[in-house]
Protein backbone atom coordinates (compact mmCIF):
# COMPACT_ATOMS: atom_id res chain seq x y z
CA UNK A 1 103.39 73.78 98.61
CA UNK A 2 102.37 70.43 96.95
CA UNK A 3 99.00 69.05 96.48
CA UNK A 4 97.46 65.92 96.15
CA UNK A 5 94.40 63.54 96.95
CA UNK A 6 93.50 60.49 98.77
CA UNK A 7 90.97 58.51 98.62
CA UNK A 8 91.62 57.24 102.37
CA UNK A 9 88.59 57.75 104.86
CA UNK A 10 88.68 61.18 107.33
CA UNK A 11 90.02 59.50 110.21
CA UNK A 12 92.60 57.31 108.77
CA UNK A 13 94.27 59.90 106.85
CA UNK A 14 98.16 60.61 108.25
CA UNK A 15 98.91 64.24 108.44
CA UNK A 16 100.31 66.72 110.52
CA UNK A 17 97.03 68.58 110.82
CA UNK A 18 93.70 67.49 109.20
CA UNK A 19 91.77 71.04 108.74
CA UNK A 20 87.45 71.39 108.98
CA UNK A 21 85.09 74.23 108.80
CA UNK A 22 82.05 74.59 110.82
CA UNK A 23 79.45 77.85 110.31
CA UNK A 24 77.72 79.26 112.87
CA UNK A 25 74.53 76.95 114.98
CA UNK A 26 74.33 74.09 116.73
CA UNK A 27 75.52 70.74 115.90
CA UNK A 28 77.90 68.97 114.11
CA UNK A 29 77.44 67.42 110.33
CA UNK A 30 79.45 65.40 107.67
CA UNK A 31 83.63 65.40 108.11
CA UNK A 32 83.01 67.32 111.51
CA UNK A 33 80.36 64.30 113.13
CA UNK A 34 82.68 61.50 111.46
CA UNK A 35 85.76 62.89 113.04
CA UNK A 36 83.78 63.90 116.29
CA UNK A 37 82.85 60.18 116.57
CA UNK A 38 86.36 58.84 115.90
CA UNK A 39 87.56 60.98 119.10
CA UNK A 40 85.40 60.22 121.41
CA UNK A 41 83.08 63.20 121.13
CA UNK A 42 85.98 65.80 122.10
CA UNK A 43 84.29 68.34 119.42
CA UNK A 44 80.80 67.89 120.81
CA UNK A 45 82.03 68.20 124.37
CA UNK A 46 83.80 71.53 123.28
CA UNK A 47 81.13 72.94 120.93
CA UNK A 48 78.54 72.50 124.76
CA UNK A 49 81.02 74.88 126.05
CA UNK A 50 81.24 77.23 123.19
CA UNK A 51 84.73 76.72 123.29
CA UNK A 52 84.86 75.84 119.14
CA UNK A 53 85.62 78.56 116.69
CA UNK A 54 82.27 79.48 114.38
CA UNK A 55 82.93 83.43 113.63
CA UNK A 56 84.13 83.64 110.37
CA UNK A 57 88.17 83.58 110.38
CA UNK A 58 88.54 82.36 114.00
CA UNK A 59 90.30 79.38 114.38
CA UNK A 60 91.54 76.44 117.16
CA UNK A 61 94.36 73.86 117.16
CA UNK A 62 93.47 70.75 119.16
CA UNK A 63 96.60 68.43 119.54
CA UNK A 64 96.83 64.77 121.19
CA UNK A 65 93.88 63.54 119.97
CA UNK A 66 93.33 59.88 119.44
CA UNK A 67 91.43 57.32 117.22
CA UNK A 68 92.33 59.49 113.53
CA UNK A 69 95.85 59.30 111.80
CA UNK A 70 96.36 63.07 112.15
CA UNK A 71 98.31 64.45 114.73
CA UNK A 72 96.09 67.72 115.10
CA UNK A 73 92.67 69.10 114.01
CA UNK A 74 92.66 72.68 113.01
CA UNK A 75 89.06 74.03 113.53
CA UNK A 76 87.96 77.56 111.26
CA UNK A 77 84.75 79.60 112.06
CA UNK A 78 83.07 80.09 108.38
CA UNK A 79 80.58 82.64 109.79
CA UNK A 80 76.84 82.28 108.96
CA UNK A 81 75.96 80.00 106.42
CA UNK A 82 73.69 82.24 104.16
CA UNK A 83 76.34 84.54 104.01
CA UNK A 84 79.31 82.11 103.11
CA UNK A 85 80.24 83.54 99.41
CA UNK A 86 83.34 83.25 97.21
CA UNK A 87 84.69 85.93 99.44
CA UNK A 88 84.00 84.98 102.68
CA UNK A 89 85.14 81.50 101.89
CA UNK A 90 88.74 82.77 100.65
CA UNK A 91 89.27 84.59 103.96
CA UNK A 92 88.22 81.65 105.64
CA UNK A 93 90.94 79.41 103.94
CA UNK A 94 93.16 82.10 104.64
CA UNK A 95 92.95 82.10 108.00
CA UNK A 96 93.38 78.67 108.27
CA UNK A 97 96.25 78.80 106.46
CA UNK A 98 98.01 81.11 108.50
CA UNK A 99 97.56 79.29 111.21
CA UNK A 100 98.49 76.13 109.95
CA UNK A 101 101.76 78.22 108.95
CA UNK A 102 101.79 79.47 112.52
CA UNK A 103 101.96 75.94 113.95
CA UNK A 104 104.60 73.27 113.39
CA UNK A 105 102.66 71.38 110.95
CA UNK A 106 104.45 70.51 107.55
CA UNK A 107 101.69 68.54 106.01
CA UNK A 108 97.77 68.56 105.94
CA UNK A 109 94.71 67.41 104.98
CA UNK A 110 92.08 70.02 103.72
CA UNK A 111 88.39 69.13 104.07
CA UNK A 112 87.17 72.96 103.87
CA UNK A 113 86.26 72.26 100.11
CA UNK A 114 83.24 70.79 101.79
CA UNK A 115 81.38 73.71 103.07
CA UNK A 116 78.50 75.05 101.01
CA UNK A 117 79.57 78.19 99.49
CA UNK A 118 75.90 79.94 98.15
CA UNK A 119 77.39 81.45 95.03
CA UNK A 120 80.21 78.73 93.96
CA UNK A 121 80.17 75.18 93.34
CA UNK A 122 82.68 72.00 94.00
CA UNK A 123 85.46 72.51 91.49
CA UNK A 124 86.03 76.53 92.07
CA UNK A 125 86.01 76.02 96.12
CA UNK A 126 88.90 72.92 95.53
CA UNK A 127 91.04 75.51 93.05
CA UNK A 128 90.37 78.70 95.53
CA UNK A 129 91.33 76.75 98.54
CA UNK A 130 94.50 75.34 97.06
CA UNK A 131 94.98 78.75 96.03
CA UNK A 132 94.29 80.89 99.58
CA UNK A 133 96.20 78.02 101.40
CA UNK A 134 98.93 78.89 99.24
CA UNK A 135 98.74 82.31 99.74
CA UNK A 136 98.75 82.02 103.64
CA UNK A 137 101.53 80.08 103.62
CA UNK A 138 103.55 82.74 101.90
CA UNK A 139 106.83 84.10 104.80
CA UNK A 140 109.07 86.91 103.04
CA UNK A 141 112.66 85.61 103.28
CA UNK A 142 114.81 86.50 100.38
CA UNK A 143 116.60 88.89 102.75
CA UNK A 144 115.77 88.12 106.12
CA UNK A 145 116.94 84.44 107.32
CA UNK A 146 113.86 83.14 109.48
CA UNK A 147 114.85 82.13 112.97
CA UNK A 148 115.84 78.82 113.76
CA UNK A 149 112.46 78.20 115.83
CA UNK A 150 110.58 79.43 112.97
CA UNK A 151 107.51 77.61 111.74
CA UNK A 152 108.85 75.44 109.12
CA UNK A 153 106.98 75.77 105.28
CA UNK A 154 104.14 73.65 104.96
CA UNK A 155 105.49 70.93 102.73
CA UNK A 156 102.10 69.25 101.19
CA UNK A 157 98.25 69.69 101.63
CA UNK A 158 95.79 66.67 100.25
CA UNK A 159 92.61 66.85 99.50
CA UNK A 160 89.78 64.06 99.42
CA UNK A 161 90.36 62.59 95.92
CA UNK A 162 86.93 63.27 93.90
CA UNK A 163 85.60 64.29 90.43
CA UNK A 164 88.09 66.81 88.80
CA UNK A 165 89.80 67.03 92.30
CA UNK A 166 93.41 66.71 90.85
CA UNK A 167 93.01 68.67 87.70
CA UNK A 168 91.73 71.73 90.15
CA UNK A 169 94.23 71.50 92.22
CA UNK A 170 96.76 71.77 89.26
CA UNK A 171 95.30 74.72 88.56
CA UNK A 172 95.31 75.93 92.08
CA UNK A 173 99.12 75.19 91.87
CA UNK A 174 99.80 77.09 88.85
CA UNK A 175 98.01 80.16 89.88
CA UNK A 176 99.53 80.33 93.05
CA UNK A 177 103.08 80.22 91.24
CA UNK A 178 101.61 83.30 89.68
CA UNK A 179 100.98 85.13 92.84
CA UNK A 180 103.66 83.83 94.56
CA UNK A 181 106.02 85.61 91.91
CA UNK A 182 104.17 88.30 91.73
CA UNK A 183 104.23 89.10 96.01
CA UNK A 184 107.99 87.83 95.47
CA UNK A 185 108.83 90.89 92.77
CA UNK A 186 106.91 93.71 95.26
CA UNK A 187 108.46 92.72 98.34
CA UNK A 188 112.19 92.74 97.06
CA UNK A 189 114.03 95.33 98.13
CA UNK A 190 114.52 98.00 95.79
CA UNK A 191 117.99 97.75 95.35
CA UNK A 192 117.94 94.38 94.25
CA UNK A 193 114.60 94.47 92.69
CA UNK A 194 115.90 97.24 89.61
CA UNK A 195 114.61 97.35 85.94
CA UNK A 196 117.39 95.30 84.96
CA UNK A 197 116.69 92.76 87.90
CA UNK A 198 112.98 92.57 86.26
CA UNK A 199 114.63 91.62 83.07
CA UNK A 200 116.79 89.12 84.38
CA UNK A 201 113.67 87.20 86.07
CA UNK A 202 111.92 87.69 82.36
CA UNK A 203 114.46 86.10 80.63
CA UNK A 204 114.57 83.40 83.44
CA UNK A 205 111.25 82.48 83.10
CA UNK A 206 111.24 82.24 79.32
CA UNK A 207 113.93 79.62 79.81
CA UNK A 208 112.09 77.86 82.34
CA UNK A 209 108.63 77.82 79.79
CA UNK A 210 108.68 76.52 76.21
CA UNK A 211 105.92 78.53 74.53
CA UNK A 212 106.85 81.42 76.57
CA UNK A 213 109.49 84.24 75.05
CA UNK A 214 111.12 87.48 75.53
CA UNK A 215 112.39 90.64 74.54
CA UNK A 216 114.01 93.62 76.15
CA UNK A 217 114.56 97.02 75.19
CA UNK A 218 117.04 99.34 76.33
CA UNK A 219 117.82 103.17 76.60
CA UNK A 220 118.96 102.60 72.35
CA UNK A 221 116.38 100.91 70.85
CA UNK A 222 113.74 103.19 73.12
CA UNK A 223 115.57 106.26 71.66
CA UNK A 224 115.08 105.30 68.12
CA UNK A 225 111.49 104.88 69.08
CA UNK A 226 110.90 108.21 70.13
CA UNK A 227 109.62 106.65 73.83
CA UNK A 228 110.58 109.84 75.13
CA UNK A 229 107.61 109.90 77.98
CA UNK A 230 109.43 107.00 79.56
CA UNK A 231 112.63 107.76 78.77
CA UNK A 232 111.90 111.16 80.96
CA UNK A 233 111.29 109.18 83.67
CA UNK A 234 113.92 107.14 84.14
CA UNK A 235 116.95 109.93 82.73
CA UNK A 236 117.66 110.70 86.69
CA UNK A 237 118.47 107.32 87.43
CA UNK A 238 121.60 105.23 87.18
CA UNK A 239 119.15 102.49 87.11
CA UNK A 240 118.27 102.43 83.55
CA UNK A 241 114.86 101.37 82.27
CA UNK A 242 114.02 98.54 80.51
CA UNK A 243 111.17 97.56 77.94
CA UNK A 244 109.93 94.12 78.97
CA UNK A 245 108.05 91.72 76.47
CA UNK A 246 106.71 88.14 77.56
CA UNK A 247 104.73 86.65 74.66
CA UNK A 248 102.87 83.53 75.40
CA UNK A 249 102.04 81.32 71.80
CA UNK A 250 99.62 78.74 72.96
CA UNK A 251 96.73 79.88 69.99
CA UNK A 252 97.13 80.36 66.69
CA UNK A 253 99.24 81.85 64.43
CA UNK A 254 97.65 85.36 63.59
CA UNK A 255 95.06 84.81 66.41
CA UNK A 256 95.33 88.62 68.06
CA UNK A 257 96.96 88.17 71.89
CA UNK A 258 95.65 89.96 74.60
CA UNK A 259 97.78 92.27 76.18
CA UNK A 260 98.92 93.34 79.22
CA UNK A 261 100.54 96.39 80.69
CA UNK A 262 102.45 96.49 83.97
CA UNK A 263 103.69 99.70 85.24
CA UNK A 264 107.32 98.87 87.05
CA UNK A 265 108.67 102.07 88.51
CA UNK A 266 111.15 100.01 90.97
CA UNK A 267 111.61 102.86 93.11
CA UNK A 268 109.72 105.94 93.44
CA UNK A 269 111.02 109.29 94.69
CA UNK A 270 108.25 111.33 92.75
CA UNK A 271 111.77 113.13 91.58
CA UNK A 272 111.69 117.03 91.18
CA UNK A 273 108.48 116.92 92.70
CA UNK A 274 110.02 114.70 95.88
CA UNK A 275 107.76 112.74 97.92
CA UNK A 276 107.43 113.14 102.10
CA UNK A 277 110.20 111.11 103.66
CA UNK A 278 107.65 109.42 105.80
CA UNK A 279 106.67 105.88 104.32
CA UNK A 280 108.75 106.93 101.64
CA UNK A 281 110.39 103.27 102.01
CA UNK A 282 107.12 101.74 100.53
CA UNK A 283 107.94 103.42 97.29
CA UNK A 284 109.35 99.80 96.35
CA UNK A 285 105.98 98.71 95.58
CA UNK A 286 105.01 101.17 92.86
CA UNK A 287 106.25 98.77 90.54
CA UNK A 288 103.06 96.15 91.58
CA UNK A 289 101.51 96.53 87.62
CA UNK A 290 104.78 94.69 86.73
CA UNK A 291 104.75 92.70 89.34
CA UNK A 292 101.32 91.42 88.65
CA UNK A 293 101.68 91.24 85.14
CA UNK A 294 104.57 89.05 85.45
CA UNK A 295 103.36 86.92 87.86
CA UNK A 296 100.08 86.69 85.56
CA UNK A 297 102.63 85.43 82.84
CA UNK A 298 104.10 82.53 84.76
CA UNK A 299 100.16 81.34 85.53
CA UNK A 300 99.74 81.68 81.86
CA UNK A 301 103.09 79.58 80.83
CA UNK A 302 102.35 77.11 83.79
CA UNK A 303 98.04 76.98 83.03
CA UNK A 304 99.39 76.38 78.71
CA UNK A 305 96.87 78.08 77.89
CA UNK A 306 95.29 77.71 74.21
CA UNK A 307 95.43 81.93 73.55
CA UNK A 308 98.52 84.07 72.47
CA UNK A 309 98.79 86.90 75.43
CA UNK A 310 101.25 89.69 75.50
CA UNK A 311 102.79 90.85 78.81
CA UNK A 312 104.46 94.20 78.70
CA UNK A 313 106.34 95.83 81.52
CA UNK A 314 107.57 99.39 81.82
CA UNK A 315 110.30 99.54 84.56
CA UNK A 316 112.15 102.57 85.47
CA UNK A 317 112.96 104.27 88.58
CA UNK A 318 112.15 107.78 89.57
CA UNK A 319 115.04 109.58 91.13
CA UNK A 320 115.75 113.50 91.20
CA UNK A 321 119.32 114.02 89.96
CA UNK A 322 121.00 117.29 87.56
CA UNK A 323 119.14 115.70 84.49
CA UNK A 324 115.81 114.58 86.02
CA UNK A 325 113.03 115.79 84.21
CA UNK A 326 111.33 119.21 85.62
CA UNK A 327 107.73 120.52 86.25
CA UNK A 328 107.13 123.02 83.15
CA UNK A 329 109.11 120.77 80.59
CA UNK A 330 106.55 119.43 77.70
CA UNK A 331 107.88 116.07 76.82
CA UNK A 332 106.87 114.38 73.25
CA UNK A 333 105.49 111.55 73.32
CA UNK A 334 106.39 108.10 71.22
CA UNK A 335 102.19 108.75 69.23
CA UNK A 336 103.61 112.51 68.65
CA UNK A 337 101.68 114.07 71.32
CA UNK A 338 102.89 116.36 73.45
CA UNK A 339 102.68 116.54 77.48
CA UNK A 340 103.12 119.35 80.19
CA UNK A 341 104.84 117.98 83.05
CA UNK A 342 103.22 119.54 86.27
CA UNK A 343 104.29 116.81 88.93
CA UNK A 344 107.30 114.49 88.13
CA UNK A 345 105.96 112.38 90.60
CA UNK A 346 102.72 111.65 88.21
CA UNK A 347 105.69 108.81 86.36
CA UNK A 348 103.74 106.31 86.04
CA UNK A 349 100.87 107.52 83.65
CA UNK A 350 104.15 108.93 81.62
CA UNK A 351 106.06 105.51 81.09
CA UNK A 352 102.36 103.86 80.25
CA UNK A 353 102.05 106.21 77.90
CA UNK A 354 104.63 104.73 75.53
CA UNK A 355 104.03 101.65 76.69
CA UNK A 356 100.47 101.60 75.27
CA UNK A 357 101.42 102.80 71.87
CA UNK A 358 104.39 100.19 71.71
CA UNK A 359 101.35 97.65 72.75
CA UNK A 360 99.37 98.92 70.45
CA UNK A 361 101.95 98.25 67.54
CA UNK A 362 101.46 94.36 68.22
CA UNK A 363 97.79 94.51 67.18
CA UNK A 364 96.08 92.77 70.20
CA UNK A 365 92.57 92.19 71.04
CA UNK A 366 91.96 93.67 73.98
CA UNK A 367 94.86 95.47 76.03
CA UNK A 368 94.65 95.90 79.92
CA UNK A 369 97.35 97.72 81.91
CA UNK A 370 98.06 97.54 85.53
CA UNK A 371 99.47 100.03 87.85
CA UNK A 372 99.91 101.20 91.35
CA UNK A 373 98.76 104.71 89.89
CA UNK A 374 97.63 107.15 92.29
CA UNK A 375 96.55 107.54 95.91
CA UNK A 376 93.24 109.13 95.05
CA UNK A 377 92.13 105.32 93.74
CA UNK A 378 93.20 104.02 97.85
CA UNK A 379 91.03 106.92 99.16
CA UNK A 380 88.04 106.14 97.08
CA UNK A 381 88.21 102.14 97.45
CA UNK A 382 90.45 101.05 99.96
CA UNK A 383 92.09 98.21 99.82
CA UNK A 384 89.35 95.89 99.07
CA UNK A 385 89.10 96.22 95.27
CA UNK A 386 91.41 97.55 92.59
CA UNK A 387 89.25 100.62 89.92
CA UNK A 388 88.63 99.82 86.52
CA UNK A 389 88.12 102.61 83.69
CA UNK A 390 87.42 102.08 80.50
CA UNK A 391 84.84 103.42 78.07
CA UNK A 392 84.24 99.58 76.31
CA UNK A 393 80.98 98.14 78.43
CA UNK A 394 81.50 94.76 77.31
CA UNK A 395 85.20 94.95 79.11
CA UNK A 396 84.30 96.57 81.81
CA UNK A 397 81.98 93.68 82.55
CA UNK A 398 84.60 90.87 81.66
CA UNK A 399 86.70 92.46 84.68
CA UNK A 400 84.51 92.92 86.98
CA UNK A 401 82.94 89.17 86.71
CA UNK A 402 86.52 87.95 86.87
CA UNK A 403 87.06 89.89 90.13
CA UNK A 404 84.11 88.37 91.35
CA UNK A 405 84.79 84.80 90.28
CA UNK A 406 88.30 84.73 91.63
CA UNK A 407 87.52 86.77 94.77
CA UNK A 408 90.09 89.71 93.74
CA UNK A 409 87.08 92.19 93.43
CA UNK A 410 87.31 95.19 90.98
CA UNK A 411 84.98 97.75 91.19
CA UNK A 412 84.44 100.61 87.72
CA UNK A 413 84.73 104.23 88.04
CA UNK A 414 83.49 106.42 85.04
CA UNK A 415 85.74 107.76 82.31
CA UNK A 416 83.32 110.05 80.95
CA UNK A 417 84.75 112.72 78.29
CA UNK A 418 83.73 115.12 80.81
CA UNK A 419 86.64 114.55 82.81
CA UNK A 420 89.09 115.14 79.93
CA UNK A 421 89.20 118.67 80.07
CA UNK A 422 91.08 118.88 83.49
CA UNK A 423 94.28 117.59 81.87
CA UNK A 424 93.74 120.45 78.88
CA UNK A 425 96.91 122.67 78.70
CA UNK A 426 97.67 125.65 76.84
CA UNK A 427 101.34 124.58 76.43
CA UNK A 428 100.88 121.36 75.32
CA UNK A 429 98.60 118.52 73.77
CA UNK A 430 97.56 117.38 78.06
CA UNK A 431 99.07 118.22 81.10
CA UNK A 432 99.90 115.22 83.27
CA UNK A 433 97.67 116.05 86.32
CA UNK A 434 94.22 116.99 86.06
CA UNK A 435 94.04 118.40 89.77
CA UNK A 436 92.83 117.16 93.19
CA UNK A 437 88.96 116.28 91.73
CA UNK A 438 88.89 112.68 90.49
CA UNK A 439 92.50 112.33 90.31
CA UNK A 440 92.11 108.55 89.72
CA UNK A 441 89.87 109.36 86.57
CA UNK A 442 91.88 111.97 85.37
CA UNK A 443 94.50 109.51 85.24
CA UNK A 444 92.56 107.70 83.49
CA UNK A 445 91.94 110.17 81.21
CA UNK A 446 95.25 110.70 80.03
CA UNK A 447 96.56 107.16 79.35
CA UNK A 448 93.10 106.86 77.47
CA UNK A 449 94.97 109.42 74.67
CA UNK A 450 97.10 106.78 74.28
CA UNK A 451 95.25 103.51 73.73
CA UNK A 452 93.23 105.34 70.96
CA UNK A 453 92.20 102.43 68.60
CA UNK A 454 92.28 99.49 71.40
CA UNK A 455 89.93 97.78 73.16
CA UNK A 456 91.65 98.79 76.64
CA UNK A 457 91.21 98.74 80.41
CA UNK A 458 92.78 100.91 83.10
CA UNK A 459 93.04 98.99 86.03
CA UNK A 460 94.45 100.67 88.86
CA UNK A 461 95.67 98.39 91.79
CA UNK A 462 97.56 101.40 94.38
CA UNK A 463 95.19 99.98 97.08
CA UNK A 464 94.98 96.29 96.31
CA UNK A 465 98.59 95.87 95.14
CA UNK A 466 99.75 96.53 98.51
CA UNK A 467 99.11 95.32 102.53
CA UNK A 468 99.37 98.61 104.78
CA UNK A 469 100.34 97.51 108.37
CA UNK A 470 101.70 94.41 109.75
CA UNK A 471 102.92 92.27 108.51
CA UNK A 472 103.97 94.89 105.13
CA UNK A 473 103.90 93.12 102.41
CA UNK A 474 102.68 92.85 98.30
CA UNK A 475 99.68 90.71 97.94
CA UNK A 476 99.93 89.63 94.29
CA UNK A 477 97.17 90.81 93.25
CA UNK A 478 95.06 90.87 90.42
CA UNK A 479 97.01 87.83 89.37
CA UNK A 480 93.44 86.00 90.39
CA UNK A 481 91.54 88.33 88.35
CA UNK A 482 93.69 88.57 85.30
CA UNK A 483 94.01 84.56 85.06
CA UNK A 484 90.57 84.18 85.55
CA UNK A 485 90.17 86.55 82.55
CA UNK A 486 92.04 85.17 80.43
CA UNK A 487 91.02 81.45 81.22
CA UNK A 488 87.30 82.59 80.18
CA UNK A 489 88.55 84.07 76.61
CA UNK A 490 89.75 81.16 76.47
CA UNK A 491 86.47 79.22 76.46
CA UNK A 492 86.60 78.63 81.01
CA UNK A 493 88.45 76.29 83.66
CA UNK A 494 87.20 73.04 81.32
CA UNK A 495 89.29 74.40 78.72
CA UNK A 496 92.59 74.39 80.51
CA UNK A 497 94.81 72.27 81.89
């Protein structure tokens, strides 16, 4: 999807589908009362019927309508005006989106930037609408061929030409890359989408980005590191693991990146410790920390932004074989410490593990890792906001204002020292389950052991990562809040592009 602006009135503007918002009430105002007036009063004729969409999400496609250059209008609800925020807004786009996708339209005009959002102002609503119509738009199709009467793509979306106008949506265009990458990486199948098939799009993207560059490790050079957490993992697969390294040079030389951490376990079995067979197919998603670290990468490369960042992905897959690791074994770790392995299918925290300390070896700023980590984290929040733990106030806050700002809401559970004694073994350094209380904390816990030393976030994304139901599908997220993050250390949206 392309944007751009024009400078053309409402109703002369040629499109496909011109798109408005009205809120709940009476009336019609601004782009809606211009465009009602060019029609001959169809929307005011409609609204005396209560036949035009106000609820927040609900939309209507009017076609055949003469006296504007478009060839439809595509009417959203936006709710109740007091309680049109950043969020409400973004599922507002959304919906219009996905029913612009739904119809036959290949271009549009957007005028939604219009509506008066109560906690946002003009230049965020023009980069988050670019960036939800985007994301509506989105149609899986890498291995399913869409049918020939298949909604076609939309092609282009303009936007009233204004102050900053273009520059936001450039933005908007570069983080949706970002997302799109990311939802592109979690939906692949997991027989395509392998640790080396993560590489491969690494390497890709570094040629694609000058500034942006790469390194991989393999089984070897992991070895010789003594990554033996992650190399338990992945020793009961023929898919062999990878160590994934996108470094982004857009500060200075010597300025301290910020890191992140993607967990990539491209297929999860939970190995010795095997997993139900039900839903057991949606194991291809556990690997949405690398997902969204990568796709946060490509934002970064495409956004140039003036800050050296680190993206690190740990991708292995979990499979039970003659040599998978066991419950009972104590595996040592690359920082020395040993672990008692209780569940097999607790992989992710173990491949972090290393992860972190190889992280930690690059001497960044702050370090924030990602990862689809544990179902305890979808029971306590859903899938409305991914849990962030970390025992730093000041980045606990950074993450949870980006959530806000970008609409990909976080939301911080404790990691009080309290909780550290449920992963206490008498075998070993830490077990790596602490038990069915606060199992997202105790996870927590235990990659904490090895980020001693960092300024570092757990962010766990098992509920946001992923969309349960129809249609299935990755999400991208926190791409939003991880950009967002990073543009503010590096001095905001003004600072950019």
């Amino acid at each position: 999807m392309q944007f751009t602006t024009t400078d053309a009135a409402t109703s002369a503007v040629e499109t496909d589908c011109l798109i408005i918002g009205l809120p709940e009430g009476n009336g019609l105002d601004g782009a809606a009362a211009e465009i009602d007036s060019a029609i001959g009063g169809v929307l005011t004729q409609l609204d005396k019927g209560s036949e035009l969409p106000r609820k927040a999400g609900k939309t209507l496609m009017l076609h055949a309508l003469t006296g504007i250059g478009a060839r439809r209008i595509l009417v959203v609800g936006l709710g109740k005006a007091e309680k049109l925020d950043a969020v409400a807004f973004d599922k507002a786009v959304k919906a219009a989106g996905k029913a612009l996708r739904q119809s036959h339209a290949t271009s549009a005009h957007c005028l939604l930037a219009d509506a008066k959002v109560t906690d946002r102002d003009s230049d965020w609503k023009v980069r988050q609408a670019g960036i939800a119509l985007a994301y509506a738009d989105y149609v899986y199709s890498a291995t399913k061929k869409p049918k020939d009467d298949a909604p076609p793509a939309t092609d282009t979306v303009s936007f009233p030409a204004g102050k900053g106008a273009e520059q936001q949506l450039s933005l908007a265009s570069a983080i949706a890359a970002g997302v799109q990458r990311a939802r592109d990486l979690a939906d692949l199948p997991p027989n395509i989408c392998t640790p080396a098939y993560l590489a491969e799009i690494a390497e890709t993207m570094a040629a694609e980005h000058d500034g942006l560059e790469v390194e991989i490790l393999e089984d070897e050079e992991m070895e010789k590191l003594g990554m033996n957490a992650l190399l338990a993992v992945a020793v009961g697969s023929a898919n062999r693991p990878r160590l994934i390294r996108l470094s982004w040079s857009g500060g200075k030389d010597g300025d301290a990146p910020l890191a992140m951490v993607g967990k990539g376990v491209t297929f999860d079995t939970g190995g010795i410790s095997i997993k139900p067979r039900d839903l057991m197919e949606q194991m291809k998603f556990d690997m949405g920390g690398a997902a969204a670290t990568i796709g946060a990468m490509e934002a970064v490369a495409r956004l140039k932004l003036p800050m050296n960042v680190e993206g690190v992905v740990a991708a292995v897959e979990n499979m039970p074989d003659g040599k998978a690791y066991r419950p009972g074994d104590v595996i040592t770790a690359m920082n020395g410490k040993t672990i008692e392995v209780h569940n097999t299918d607790a992989e992710g925290r173990m491949i972090l593990a290393d992860a972190l300390t190889w992280t930690g070896r690059l001497k960044p700023d702050t370090t924030v890792d990602l990862a689809t980590l544990t179902g305890a984290c979808v029971v306590a929040l859903g899938h409305h906001a991914s849990a962030v733990m970390t025992q730093n106030d000041e980045l606990a806050e950074e993450l949870l204002a980006a959530g806000q700002r970008s609409a990909d809401r976080t939301w911080r559970l404790p990691l009080w020292d309290d909780y550290q004694e449920q992963i206490e073994s008498p075998f070993a350094d830490m077990k790596n389950v602490g038990g069915m209380p606060a199992g997202s904390i105790t996870a927590g816990c235990f990659l904490s052991r090895f980020a001693e030393g960092q300024r570092w976030a757990h962010v766990d994304i098992a509920g946001a990562a992923w969309q349960w139901g129809k249609p299935e599908s990755g999400t991208g997220r926190p791409v939003g809040m991880l950009v967002d993050w990073l543009v503010n250390r590096a001095g905001g949206w003004n600072a950019v592009g």
